[in-house]
Protein backbone atom coordinates (compact mmCIF):
# COMPACT_ATOMS: atom_id res chain seq x y z
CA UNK A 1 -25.41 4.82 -26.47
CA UNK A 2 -25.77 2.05 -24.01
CA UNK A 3 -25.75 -1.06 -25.90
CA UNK A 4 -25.52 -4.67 -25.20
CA UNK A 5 -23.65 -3.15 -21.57
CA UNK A 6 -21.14 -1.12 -23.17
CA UNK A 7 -21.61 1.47 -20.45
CA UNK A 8 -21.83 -0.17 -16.83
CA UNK A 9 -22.08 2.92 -14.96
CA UNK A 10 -25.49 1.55 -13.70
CA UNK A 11 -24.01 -1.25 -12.63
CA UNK A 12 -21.15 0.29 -11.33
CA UNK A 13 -23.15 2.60 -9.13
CA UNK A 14 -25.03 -0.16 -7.81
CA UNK A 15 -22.63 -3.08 -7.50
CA UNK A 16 -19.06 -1.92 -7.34
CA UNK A 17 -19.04 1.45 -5.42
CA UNK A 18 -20.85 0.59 -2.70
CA UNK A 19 -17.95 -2.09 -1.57
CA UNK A 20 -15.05 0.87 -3.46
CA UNK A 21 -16.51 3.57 -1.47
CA UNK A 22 -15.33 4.82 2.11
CA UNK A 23 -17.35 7.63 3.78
CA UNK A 24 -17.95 8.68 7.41
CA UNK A 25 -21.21 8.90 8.95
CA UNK A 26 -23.68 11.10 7.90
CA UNK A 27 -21.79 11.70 4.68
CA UNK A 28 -23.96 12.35 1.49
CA UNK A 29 -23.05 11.56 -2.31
CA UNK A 30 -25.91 13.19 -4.73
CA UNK A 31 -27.53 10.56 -7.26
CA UNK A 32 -26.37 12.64 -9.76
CA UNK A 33 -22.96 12.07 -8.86
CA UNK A 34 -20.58 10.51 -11.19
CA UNK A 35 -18.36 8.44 -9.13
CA UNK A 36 -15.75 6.67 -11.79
CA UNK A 37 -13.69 5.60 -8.79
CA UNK A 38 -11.57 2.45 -9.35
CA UNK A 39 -9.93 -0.04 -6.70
CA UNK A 40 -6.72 0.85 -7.81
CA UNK A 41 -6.92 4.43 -6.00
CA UNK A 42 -8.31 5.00 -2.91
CA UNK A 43 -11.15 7.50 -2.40
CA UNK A 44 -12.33 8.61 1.16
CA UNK A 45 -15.01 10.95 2.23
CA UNK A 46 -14.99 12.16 5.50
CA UNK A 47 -17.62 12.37 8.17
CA UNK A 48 -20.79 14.71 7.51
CA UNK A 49 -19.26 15.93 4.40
CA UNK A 50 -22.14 16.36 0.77
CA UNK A 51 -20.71 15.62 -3.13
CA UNK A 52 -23.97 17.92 -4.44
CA UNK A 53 -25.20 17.05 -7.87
CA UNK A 54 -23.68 16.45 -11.12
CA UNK A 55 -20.44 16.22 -9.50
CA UNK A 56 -17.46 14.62 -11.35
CA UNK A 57 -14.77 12.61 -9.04
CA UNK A 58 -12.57 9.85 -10.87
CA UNK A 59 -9.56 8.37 -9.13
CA UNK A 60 -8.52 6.37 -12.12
CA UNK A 61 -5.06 8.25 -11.75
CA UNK A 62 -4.43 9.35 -7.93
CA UNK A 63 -6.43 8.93 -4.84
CA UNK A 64 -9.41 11.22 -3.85
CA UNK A 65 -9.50 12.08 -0.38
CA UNK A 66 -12.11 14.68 1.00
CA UNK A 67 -12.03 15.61 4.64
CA UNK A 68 -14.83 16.02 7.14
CA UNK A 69 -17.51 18.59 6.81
CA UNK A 70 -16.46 19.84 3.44
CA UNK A 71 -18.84 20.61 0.80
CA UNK A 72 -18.17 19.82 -3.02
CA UNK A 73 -20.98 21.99 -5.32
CA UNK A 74 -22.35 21.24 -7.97
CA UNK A 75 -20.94 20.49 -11.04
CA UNK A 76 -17.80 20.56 -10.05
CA UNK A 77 -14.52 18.26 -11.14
CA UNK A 78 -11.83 16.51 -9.44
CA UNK A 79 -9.62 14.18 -11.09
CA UNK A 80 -6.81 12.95 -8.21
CA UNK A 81 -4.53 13.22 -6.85
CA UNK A 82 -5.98 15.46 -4.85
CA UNK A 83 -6.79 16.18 -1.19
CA UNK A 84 -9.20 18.42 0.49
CA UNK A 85 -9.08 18.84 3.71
CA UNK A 86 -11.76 19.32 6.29
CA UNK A 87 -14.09 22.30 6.17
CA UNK A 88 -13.33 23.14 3.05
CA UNK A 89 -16.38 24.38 1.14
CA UNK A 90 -15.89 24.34 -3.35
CA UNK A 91 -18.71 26.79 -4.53
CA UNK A 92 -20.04 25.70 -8.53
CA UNK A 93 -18.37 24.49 -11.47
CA UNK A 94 -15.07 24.21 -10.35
CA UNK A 95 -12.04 21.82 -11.96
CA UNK A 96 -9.69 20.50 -9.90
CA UNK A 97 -6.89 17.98 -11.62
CA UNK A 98 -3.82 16.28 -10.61
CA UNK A 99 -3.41 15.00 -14.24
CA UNK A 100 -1.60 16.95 -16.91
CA UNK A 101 -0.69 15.97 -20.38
CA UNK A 102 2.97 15.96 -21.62
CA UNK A 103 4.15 17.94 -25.22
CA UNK A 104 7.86 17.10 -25.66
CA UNK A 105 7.86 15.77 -29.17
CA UNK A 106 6.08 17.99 -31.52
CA UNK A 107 6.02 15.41 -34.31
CA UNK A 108 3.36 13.02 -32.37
CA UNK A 109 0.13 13.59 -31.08
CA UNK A 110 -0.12 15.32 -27.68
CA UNK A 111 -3.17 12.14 -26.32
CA UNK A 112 0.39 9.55 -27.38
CA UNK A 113 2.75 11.51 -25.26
CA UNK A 114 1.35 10.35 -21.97
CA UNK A 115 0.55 12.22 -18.82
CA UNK A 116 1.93 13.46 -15.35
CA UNK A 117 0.42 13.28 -12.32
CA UNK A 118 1.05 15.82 -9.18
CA UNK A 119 -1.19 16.11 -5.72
CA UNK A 120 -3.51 18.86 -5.21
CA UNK A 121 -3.98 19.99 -1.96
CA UNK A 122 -6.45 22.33 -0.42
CA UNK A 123 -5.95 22.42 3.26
CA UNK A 124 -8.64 22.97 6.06
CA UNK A 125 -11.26 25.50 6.50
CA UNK A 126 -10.12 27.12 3.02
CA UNK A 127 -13.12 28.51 0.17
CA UNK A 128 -12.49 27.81 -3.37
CA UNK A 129 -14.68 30.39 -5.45
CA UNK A 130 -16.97 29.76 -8.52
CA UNK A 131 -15.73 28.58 -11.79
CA UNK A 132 -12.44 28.13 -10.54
CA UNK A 133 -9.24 26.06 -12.33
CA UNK A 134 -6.68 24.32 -9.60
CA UNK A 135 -4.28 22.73 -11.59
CA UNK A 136 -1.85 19.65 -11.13
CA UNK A 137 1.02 20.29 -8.49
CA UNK A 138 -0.79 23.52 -6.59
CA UNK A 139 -0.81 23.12 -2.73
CA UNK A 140 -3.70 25.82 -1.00
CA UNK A 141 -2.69 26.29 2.59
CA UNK A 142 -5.36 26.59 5.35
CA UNK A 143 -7.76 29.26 5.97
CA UNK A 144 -7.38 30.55 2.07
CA UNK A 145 -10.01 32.30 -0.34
CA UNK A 146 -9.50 31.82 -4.05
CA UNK A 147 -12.17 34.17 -5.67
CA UNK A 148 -14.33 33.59 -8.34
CA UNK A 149 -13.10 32.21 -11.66
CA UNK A 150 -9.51 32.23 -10.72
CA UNK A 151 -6.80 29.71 -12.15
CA UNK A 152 -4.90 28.47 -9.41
CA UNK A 153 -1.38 27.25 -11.04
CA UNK A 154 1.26 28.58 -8.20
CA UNK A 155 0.74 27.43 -4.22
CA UNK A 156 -1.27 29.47 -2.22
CA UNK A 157 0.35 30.31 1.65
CA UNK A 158 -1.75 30.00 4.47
CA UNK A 159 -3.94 32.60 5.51
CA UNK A 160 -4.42 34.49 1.82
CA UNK A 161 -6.76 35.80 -0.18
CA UNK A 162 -6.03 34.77 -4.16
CA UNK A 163 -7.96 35.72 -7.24
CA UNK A 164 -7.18 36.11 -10.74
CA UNK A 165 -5.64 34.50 -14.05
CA UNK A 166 -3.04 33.45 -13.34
CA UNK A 167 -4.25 33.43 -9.48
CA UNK A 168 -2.28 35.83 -7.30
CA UNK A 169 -2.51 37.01 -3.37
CA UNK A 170 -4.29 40.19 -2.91
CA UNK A 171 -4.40 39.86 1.01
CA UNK A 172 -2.81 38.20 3.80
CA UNK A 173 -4.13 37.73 7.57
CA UNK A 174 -1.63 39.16 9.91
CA UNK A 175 -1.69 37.61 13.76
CA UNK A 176 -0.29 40.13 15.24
CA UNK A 177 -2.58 42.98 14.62
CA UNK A 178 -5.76 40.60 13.59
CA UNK A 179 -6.70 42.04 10.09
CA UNK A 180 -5.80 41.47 7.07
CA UNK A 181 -3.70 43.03 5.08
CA UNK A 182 -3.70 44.14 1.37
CA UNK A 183 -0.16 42.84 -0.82
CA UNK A 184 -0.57 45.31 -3.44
């Protein structure tokens, strides 16, 4: 598996990301984490926010910004773009990705037809559920709930309540009476 260095995550862990990295105080980034962050990206944790274990980030092909206070669970994936904003808690096993693959040609390969990238962005104080897909493009606005094992592929307005496959609002917060509101 590892031979002769043909894997430097060690290495990368210990040399590279510490100088790559940029995280506000009292921030926390699990051991377990798998950080494949590159210079050419930027990736920015904000202040008292946790990466829990076995977490997957890699900003190989769009930055990775996480706001303050926010809290990534474990196991969960983010491949940038993508932008979280502060507050935001991501329960278990969750896939975020700003990547997609492109299928134009049938006659070659889909891994030779290249990829796309589009920014995902979860505003502030918003709750993404268990086992949840956010794909490339989707913009969550603030104060949202995605439920559990939902596929987010379509933006999200502020103030909603989302579950489902293909993700869909089941409730909306209304200001002027204070309660929500079913959209059924």
């Amino acid at each position: 598996m590892n031979q002769r260095g043909s894997c430097p995550r060690l290495w990368v862990k210990w040399f590279v990301n510490p100088f790559m990295l940029t995280y506000g105080k009292r921030s926390k980034i699990r051991r377990s984490a798998i950080m494949n962050v590159s210079p050419i990206n930027s990736f920015i944790l904000g202040q008292e926010s946790i990466i829990e274990h076995y977490v997957t980030i890699d900003n190989g092909v769009g930055h990775v910004h996480i706001g303050d206070h926010s809290r990534i669970g474990i196991h969960n994936t983010i491949i940038g773009p993508v932008f979280i904003g502060n507050q935001v808690i991501l329960a278990q096993n969750i896939t975020i990705s700003g990547l997609n693959h492109t299928y134009h040609d049938i006659s070659k390969p889909i891994v030779k037809q290249g990829i796309t990238t589009s920014p995902v962005i979860i505003e502030d104080e918003s709750w993404i559920g268990a086992n949840t897909v956010i794909t490339s493009g989707v913009h969550i606005g603030k104060h949202c709930v995605i439920g559990a094992g939902s596929v987010v592929t379509k933006d999200i307005p502020d103030y909603s309540v989302a579950v489902g496959n293909p993700a869909k609002v089941v409730k909306h917060y209304d200001p002027c009476g204070q309660q929500w509101k079913r959209t059924r």
